[in-house]
Protein backbone atom coordinates (compact mmCIF):
# COMPACT_ATOMS: atom_id res chain seq x y z
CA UNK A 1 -46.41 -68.06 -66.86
CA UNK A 2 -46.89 -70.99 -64.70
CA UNK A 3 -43.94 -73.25 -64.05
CA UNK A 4 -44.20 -77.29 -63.13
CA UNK A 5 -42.47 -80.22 -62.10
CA UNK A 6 -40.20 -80.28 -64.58
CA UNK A 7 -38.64 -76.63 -64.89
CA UNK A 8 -38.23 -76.81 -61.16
CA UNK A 9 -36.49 -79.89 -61.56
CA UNK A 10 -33.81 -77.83 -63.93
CA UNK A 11 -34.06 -74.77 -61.53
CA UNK A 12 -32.83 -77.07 -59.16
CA UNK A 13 -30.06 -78.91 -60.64
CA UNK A 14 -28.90 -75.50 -62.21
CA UNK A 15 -28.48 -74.07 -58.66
CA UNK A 16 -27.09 -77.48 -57.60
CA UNK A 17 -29.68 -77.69 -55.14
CA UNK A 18 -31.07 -81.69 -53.93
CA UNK A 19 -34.67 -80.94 -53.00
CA UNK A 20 -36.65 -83.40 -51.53
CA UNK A 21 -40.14 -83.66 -53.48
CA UNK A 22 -42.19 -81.91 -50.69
CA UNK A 23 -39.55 -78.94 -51.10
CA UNK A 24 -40.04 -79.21 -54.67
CA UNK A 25 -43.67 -78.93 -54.69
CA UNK A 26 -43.30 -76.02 -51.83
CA UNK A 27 -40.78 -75.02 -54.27
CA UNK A 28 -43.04 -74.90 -57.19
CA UNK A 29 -46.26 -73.21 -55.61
CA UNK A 30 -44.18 -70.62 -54.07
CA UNK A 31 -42.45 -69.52 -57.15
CA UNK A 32 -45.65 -69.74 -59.29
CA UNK A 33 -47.49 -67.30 -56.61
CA UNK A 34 -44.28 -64.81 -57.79
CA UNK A 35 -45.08 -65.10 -60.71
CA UNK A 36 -48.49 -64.64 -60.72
CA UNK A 37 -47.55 -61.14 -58.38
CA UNK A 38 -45.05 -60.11 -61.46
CA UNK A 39 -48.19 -60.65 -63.67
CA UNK A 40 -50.29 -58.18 -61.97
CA UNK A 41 -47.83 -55.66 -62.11
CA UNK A 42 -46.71 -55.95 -65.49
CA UNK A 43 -50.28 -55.43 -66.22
CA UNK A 44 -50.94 -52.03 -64.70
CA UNK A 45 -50.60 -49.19 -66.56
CA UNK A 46 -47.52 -46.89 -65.91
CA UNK A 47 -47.78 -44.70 -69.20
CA UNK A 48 -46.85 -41.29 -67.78
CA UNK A 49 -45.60 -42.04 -64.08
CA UNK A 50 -42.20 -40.73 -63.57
CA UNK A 51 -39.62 -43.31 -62.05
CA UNK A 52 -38.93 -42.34 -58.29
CA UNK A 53 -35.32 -41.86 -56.77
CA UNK A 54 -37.25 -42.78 -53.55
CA UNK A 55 -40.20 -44.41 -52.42
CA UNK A 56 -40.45 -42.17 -50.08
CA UNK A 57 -40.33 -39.28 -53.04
CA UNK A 58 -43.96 -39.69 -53.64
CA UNK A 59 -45.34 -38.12 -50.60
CA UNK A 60 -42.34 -35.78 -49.68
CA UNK A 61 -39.34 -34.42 -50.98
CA UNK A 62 -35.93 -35.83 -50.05
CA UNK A 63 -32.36 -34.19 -49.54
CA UNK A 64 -29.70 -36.62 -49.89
CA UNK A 65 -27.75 -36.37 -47.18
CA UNK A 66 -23.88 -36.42 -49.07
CA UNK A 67 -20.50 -34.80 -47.74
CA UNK A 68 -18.84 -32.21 -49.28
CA UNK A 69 -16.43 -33.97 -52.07
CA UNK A 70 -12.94 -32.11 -50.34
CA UNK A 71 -9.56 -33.49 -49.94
CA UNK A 72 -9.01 -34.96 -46.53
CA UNK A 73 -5.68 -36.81 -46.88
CA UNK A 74 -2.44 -35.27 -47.95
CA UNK A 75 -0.62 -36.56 -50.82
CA UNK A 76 1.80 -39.47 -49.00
CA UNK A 77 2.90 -40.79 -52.15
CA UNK A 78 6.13 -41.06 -51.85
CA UNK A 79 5.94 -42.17 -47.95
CA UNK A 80 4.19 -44.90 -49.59
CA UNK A 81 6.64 -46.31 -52.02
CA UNK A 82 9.22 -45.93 -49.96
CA UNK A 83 7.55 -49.51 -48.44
CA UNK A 84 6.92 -51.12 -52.17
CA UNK A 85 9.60 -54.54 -53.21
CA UNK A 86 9.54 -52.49 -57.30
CA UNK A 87 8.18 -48.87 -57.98
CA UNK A 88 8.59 -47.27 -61.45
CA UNK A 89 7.48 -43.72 -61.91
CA UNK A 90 5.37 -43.61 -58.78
CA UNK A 91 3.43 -46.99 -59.08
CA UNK A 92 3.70 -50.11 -57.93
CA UNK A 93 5.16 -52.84 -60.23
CA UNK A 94 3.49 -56.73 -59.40
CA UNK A 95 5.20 -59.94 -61.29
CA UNK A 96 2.89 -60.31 -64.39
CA UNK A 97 -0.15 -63.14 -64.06
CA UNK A 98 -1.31 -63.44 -66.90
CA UNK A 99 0.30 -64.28 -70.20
């Protein structure tokens, strides 16, 4: 897929970008080398590869390094309402915005 003058002219004035016509010919080699990159991988054959949670999962394993999902905070719900203008049944009411 190459691109020319013309679909970077619409690129362009989609992004509402002004470029000069050197930056549009920078513009237009630049985006066709990408392309021509996204070419050569779409041609190589990944029939049986297994997607990767990592890069770095091909050569070694990785542990995730997460917390413990525990309860830090104490429930201060009704310390908070105490500061809201309107509470109903433990939420917040907010004027309505859309009709």
């Amino acid at each position: 897929m190459a691109l020319n003058d013309q679909d970077i002219a619409r690129i362009a004035n989609l992004a509402r970008l002004e470029l000069s016509p050197g930056e549009s010919e920078r513009m237009l080699v630049q985006l066709n080398n990408f392309f021509g990159i996204v070419e050569k991988m779409q041609a190589v054959d990944t029939s049986g590869v297994s997607p990767l949670s990592h890069p770095v999962a091909a050569i070694q394993d990785i542990a995730l390094r997460l917390r413990d999902d525990l309860v830090s905070e104490p429930n201060n719900r009704e310390a908070n309402m105490q500061n809201a203008p309107a509470a109903d049944k433990g939420m917040f009411l907010v004027p309505k915005v859309i009709e």
